[in-house]
PDB file of N, CA and C in Angstrom:
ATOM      1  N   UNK A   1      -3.401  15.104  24.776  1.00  0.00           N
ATOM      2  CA  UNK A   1      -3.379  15.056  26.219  1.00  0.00           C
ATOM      3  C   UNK A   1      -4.334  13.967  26.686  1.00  0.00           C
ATOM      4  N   UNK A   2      -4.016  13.254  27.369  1.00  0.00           N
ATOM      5  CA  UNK A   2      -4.307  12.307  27.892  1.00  0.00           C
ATOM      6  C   UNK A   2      -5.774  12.624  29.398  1.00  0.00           C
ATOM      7  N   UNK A   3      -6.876  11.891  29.764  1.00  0.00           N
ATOM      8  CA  UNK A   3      -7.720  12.154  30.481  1.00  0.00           C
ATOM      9  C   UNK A   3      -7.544  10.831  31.584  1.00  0.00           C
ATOM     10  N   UNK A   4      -7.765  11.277  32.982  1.00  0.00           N
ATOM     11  CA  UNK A   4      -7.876   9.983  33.487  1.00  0.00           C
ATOM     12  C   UNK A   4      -6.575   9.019  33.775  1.00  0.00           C
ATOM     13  N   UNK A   5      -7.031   7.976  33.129  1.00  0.00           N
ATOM     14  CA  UNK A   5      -6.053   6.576  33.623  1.00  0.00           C
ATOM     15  C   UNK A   5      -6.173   6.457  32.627  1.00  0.00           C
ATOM     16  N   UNK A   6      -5.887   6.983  30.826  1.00  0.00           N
ATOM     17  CA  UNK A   6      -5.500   6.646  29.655  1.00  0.00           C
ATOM     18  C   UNK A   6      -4.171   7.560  29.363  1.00  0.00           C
ATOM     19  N   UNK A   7      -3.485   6.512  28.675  1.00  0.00           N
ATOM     20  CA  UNK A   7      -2.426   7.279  28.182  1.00  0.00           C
ATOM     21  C   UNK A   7      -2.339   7.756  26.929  1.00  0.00           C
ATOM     22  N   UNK A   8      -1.713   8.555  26.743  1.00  0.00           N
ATOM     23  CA  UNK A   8      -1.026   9.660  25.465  1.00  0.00           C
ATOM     24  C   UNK A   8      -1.762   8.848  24.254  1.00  0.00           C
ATOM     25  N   UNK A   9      -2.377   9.539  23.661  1.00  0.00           N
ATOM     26  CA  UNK A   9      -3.045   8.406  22.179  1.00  0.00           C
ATOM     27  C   UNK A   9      -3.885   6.863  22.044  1.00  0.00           C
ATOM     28  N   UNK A  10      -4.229   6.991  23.423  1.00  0.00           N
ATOM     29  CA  UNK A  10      -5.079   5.613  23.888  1.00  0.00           C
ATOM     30  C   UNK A  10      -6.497   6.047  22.958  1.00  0.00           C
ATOM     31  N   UNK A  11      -7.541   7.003  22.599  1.00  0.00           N
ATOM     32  CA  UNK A  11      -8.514   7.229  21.922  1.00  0.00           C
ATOM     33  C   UNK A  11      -7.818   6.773  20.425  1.00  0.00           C
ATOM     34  N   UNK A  12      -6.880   7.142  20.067  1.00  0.00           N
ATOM     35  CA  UNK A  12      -6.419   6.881  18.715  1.00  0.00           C
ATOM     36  C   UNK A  12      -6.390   5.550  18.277  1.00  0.00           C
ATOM     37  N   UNK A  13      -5.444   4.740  19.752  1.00  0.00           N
ATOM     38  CA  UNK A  13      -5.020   3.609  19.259  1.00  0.00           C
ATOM     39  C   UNK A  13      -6.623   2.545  19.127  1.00  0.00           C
ATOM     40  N   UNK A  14      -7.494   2.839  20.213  1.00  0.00           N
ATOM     41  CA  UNK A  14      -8.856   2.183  19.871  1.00  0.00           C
ATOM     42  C   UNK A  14      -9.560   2.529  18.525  1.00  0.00           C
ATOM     43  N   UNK A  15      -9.749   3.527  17.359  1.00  0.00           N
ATOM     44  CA  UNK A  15     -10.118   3.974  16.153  1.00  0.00           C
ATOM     45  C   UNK A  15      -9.230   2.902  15.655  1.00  0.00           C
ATOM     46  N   UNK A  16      -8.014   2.736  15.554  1.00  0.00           N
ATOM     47  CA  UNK A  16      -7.372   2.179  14.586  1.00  0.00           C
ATOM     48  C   UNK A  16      -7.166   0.696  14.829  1.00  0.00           C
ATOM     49  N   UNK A  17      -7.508   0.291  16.265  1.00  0.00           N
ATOM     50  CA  UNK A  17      -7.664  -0.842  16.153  1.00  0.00           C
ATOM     51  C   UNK A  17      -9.325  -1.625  15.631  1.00  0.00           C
ATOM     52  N   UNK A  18     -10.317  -0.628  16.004  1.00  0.00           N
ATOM     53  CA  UNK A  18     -11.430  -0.922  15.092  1.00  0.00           C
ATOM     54  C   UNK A  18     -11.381  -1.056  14.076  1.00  0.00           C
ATOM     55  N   UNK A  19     -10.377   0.099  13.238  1.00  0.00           N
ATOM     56  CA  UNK A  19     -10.295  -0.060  11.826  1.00  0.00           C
ATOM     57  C   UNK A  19      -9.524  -1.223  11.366  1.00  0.00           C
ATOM     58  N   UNK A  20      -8.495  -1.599  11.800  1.00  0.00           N
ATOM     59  CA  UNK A  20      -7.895  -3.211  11.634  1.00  0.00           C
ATOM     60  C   UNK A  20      -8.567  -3.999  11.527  1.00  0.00           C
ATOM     61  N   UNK A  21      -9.436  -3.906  12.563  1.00  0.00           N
ATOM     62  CA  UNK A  21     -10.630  -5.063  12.837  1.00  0.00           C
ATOM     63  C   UNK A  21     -11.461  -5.251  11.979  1.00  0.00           C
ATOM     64  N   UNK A  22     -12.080  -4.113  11.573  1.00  0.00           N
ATOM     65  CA  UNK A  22     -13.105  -4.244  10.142  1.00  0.00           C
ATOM     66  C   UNK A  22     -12.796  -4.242   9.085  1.00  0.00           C
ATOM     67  N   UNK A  23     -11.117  -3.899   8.855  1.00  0.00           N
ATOM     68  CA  UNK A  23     -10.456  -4.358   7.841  1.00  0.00           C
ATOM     69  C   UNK A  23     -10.383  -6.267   7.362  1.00  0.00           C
ATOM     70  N   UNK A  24      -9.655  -6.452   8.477  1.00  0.00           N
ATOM     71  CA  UNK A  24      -9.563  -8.128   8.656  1.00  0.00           C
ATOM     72  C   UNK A  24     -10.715  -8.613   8.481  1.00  0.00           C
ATOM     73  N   UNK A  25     -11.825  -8.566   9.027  1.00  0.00           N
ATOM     74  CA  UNK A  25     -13.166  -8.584   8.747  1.00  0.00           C
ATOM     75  C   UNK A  25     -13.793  -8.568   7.427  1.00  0.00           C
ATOM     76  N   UNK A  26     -13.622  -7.785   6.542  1.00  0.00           N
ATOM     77  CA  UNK A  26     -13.946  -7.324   5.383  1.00  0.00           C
ATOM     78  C   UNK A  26     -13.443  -8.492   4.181  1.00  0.00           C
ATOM     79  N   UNK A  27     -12.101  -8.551   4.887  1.00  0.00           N
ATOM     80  CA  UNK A  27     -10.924  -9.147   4.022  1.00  0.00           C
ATOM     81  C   UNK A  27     -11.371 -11.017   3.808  1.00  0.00           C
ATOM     82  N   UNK A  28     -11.714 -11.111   5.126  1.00  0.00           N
ATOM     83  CA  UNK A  28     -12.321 -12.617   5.351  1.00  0.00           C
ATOM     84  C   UNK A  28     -13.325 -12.976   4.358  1.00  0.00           C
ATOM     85  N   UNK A  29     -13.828 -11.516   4.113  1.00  0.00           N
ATOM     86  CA  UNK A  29     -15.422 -12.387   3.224  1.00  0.00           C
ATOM     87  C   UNK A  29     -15.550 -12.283   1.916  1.00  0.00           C
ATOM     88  N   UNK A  30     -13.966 -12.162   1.634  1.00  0.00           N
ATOM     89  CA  UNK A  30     -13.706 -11.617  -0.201  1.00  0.00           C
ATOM     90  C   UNK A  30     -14.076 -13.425  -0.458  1.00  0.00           C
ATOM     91  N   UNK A  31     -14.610 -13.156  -1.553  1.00  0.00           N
ATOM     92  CA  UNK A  31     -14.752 -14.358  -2.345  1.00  0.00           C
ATOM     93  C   UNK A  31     -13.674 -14.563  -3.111  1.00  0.00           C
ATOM     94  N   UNK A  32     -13.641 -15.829  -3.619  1.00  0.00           N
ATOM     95  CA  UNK A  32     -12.419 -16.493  -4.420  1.00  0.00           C
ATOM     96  C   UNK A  32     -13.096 -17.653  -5.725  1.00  0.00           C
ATOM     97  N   UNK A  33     -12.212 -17.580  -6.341  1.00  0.00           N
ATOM     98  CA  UNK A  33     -12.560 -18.859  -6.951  1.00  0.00           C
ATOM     99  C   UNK A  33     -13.526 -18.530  -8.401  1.00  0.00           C
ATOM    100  N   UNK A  34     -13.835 -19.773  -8.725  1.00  0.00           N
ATOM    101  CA  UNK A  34     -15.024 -19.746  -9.742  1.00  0.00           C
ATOM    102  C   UNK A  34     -16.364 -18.973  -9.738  1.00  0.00           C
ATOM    103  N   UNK A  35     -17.499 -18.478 -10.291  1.00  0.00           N
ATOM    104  CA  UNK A  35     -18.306 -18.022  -9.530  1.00  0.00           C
ATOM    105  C   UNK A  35     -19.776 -18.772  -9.948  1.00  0.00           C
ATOM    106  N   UNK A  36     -20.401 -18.624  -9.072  1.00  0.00           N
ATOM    107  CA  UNK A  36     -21.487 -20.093  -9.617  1.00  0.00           C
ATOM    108  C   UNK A  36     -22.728 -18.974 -10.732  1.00  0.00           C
ATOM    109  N   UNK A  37     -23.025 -19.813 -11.579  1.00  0.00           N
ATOM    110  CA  UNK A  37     -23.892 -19.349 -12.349  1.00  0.00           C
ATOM    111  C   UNK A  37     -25.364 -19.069 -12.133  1.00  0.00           C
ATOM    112  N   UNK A  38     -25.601 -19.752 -11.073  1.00  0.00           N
ATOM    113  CA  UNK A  38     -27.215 -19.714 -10.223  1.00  0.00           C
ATOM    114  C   UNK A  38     -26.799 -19.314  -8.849  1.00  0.00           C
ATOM    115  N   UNK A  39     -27.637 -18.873  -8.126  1.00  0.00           N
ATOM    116  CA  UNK A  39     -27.449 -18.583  -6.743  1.00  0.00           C
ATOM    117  C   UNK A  39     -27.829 -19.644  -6.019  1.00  0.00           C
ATOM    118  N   UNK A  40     -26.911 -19.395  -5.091  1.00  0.00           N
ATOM    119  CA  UNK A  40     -27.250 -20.738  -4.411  1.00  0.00           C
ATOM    120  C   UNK A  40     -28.413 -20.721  -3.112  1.00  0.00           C
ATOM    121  N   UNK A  41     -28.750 -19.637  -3.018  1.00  0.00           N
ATOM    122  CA  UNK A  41     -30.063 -19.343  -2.070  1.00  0.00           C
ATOM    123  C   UNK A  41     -30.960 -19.372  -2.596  1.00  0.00           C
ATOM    124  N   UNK A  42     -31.567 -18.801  -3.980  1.00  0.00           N
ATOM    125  CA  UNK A  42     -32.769 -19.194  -4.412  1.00  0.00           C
ATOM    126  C   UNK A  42     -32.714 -19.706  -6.331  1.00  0.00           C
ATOM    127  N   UNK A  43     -31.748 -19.780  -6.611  1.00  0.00           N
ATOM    128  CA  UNK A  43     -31.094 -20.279  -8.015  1.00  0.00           C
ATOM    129  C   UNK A  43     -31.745 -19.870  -9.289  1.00  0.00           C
ATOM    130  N   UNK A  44     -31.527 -18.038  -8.925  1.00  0.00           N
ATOM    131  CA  UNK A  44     -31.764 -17.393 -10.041  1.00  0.00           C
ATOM    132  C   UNK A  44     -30.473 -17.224 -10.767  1.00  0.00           C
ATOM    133  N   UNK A  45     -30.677 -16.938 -12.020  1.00  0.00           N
ATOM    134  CA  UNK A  45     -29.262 -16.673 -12.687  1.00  0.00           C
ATOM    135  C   UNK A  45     -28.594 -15.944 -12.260  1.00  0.00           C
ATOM    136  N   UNK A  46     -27.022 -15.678 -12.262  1.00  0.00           N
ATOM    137  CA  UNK A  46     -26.670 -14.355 -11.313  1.00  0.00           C
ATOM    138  C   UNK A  46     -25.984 -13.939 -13.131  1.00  0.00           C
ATOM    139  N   UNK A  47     -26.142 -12.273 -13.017  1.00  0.00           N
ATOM    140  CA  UNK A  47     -25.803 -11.873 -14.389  1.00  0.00           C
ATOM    141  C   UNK A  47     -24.469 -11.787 -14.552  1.00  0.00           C
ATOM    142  N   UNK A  48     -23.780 -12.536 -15.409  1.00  0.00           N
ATOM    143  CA  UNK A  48     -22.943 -12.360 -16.145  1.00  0.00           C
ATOM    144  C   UNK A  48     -21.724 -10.868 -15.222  1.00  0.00           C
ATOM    145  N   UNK A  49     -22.184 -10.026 -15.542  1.00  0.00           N
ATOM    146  CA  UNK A  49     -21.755  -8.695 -14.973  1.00  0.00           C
ATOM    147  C   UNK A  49     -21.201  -9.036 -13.266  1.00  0.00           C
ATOM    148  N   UNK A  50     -22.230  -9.556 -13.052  1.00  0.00           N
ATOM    149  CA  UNK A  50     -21.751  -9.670 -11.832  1.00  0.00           C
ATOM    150  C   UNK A  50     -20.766 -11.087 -11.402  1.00  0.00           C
ATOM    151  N   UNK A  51     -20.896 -11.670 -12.060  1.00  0.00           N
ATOM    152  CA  UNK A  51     -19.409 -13.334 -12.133  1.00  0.00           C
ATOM    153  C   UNK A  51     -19.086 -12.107 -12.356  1.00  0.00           C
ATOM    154  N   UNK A  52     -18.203 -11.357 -13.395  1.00  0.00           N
ATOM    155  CA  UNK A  52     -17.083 -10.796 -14.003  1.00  0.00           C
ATOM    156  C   UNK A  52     -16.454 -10.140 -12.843  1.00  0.00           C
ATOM    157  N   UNK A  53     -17.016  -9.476 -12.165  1.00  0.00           N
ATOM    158  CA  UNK A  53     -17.065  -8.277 -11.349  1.00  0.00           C
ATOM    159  C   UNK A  53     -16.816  -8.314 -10.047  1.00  0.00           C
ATOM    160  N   UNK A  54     -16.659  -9.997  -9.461  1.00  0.00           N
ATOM    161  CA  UNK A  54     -16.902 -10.450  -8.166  1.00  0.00           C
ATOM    162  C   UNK A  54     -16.471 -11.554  -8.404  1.00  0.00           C
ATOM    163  N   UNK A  55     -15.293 -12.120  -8.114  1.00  0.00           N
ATOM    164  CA  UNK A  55     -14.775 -13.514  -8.420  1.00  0.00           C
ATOM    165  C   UNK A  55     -15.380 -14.197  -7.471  1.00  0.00           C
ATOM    166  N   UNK A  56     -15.863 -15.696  -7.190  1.00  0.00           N
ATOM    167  CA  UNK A  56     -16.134 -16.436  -6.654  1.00  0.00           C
ATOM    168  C   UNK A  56     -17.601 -15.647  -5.785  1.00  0.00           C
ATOM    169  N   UNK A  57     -18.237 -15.120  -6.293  1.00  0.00           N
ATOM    170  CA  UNK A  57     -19.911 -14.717  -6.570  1.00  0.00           C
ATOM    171  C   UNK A  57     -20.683 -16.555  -5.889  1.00  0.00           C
ATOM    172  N   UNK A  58     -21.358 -16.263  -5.073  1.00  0.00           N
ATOM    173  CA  UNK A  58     -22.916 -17.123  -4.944  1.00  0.00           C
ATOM    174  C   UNK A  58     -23.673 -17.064  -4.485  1.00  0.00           C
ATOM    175  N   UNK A  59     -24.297 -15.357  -4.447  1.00  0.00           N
ATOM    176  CA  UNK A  59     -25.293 -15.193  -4.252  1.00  0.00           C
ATOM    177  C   UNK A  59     -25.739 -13.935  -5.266  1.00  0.00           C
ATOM    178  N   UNK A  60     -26.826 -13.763  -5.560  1.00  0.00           N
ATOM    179  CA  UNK A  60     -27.250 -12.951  -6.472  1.00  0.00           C
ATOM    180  C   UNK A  60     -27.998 -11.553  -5.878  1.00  0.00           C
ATOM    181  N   UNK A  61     -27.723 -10.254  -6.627  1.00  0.00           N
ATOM    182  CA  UNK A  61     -27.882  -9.397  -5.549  1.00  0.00           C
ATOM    183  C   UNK A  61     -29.207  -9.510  -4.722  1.00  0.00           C
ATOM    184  N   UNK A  62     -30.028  -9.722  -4.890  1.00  0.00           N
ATOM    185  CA  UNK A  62     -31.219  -9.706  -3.673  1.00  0.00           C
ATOM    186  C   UNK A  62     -30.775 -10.595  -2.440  1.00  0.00           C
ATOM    187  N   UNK A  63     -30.361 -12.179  -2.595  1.00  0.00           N
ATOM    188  CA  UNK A  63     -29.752 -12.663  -1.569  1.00  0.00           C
ATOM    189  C   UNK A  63     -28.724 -12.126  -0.867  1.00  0.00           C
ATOM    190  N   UNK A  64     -27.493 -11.317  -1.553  1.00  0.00           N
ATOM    191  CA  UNK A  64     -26.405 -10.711  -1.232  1.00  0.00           C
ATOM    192  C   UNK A  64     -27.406 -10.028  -0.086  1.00  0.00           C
ATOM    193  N   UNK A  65     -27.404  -8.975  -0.704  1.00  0.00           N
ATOM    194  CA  UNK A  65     -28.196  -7.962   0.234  1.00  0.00           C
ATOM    195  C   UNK A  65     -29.077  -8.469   1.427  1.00  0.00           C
ATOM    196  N   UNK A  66     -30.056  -9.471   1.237  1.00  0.00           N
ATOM    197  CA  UNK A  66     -30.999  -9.881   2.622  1.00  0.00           C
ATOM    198  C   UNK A  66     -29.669 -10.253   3.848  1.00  0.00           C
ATOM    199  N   UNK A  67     -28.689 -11.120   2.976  1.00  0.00           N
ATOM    200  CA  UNK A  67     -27.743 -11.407   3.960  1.00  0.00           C
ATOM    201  C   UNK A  67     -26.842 -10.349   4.910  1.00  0.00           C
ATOM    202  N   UNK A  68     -26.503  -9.360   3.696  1.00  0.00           N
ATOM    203  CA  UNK A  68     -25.872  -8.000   4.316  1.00  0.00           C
ATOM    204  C   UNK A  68     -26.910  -7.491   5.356  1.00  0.00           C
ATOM    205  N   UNK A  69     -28.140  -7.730   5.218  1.00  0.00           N
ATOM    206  CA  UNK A  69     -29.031  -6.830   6.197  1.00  0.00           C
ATOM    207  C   UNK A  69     -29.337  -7.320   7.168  1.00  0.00           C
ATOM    208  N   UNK A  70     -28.957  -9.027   7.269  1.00  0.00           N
ATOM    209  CA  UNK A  70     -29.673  -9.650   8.382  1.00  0.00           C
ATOM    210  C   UNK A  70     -27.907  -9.563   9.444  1.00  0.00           C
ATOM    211  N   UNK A  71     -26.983  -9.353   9.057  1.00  0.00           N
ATOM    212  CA  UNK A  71     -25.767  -9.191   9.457  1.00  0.00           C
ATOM    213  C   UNK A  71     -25.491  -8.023   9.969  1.00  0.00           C
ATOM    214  N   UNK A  72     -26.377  -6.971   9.575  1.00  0.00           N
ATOM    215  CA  UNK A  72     -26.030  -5.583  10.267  1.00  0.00           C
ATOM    216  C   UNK A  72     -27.009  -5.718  11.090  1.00  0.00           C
ATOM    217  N   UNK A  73     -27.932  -6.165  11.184  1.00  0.00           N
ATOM    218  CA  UNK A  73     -29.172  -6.174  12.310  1.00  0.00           C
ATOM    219  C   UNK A  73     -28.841  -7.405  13.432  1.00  0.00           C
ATOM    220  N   UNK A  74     -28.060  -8.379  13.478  1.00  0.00           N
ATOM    221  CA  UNK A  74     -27.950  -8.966  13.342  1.00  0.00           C
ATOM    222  C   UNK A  74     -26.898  -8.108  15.388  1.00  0.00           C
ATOM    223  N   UNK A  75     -26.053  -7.455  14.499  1.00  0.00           N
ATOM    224  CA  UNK A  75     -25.151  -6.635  15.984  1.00  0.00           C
ATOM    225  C   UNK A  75     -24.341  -6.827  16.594  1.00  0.00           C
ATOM    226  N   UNK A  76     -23.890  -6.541  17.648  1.00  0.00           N
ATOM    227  CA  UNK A  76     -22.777  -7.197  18.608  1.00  0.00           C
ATOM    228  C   UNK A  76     -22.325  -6.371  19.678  1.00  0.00           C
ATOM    229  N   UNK A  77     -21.652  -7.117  20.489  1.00  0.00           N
ATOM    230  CA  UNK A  77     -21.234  -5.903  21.226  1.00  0.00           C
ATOM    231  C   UNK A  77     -20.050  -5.295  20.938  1.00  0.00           C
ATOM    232  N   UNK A  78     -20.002  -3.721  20.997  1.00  0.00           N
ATOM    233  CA  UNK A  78     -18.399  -3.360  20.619  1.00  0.00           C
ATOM    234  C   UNK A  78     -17.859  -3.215  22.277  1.00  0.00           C
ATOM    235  N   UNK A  79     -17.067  -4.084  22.337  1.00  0.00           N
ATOM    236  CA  UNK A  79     -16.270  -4.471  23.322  1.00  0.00           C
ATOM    237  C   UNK A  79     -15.260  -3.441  23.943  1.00  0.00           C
ATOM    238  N   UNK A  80     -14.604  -2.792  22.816  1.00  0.00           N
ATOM    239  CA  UNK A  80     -13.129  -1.688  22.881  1.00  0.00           C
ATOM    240  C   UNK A  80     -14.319  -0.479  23.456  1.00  0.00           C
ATOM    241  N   UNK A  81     -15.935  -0.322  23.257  1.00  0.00           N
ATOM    242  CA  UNK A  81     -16.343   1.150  23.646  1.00  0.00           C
ATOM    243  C   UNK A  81     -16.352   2.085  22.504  1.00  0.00           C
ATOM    244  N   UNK A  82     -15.488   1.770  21.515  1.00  0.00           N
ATOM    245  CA  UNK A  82     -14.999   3.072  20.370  1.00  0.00           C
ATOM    246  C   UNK A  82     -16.426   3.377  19.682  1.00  0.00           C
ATOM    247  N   UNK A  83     -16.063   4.253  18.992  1.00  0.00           N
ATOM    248  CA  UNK A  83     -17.333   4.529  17.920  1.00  0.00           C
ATOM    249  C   UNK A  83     -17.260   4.028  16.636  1.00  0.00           C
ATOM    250  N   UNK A  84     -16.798   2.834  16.102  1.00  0.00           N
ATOM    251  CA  UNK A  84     -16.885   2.071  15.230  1.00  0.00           C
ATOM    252  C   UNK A  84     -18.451   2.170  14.442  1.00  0.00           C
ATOM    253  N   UNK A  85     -19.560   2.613  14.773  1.00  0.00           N
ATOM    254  CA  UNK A  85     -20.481   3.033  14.136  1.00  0.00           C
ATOM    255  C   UNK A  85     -20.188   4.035  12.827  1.00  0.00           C
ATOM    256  N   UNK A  86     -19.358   5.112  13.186  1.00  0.00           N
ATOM    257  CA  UNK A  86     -19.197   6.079  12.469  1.00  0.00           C
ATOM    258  C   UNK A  86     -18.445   5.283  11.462  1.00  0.00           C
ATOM    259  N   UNK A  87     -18.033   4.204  11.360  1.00  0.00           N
ATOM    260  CA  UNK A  87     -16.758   3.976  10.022  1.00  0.00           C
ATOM    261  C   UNK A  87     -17.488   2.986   9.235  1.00  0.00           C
ATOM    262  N   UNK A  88     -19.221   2.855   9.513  1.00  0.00           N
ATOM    263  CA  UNK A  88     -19.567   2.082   8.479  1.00  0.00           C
ATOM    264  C   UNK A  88     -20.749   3.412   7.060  1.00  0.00           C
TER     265      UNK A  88
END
């Protein structure tokens, strides 16, 4: 049932268009390719395990990670209103 000036499944269709969104999102930052043997942020070796494991790899996990953290802190506005918080 619908509230307001939204129609029939309007809460739904915003969840799933977040989820598209952070899908596509996600999808953008797959790596490809060769994977470099040093990192390219501070050019420690990256292990073996991890080339195998992560095609086209260039950063090594400590850089990975500072980057993941400066990207979630980092923010935005959610525009749609949804609770896209909950789906990370």
């Amino acid at each position: 049932m619908a509230g307001g000036w939204s129609k029939d499944g309007a809460v739904q269709d915003q969840i799933d268009a977040s989820v598209e969104d952070e899908v596509k999102r996600a999808r953008s930052q797959l790596t490809v390719g060769e994977s470099a043997l040093h990192c390219d942020e501070c050019d420690n070796l990256i292990p073996e395990a991890r080339r195998k494991a992560i095609p086209g790899v260039r950063l090594c996990i400590e850089c990975q990670s500072a980057l993941e953290r400066q990207e979630t802190h980092s923010g935005g506005i959610n525009r749609r209103g949804s609770k896209d918080s909950q789906l990370r």
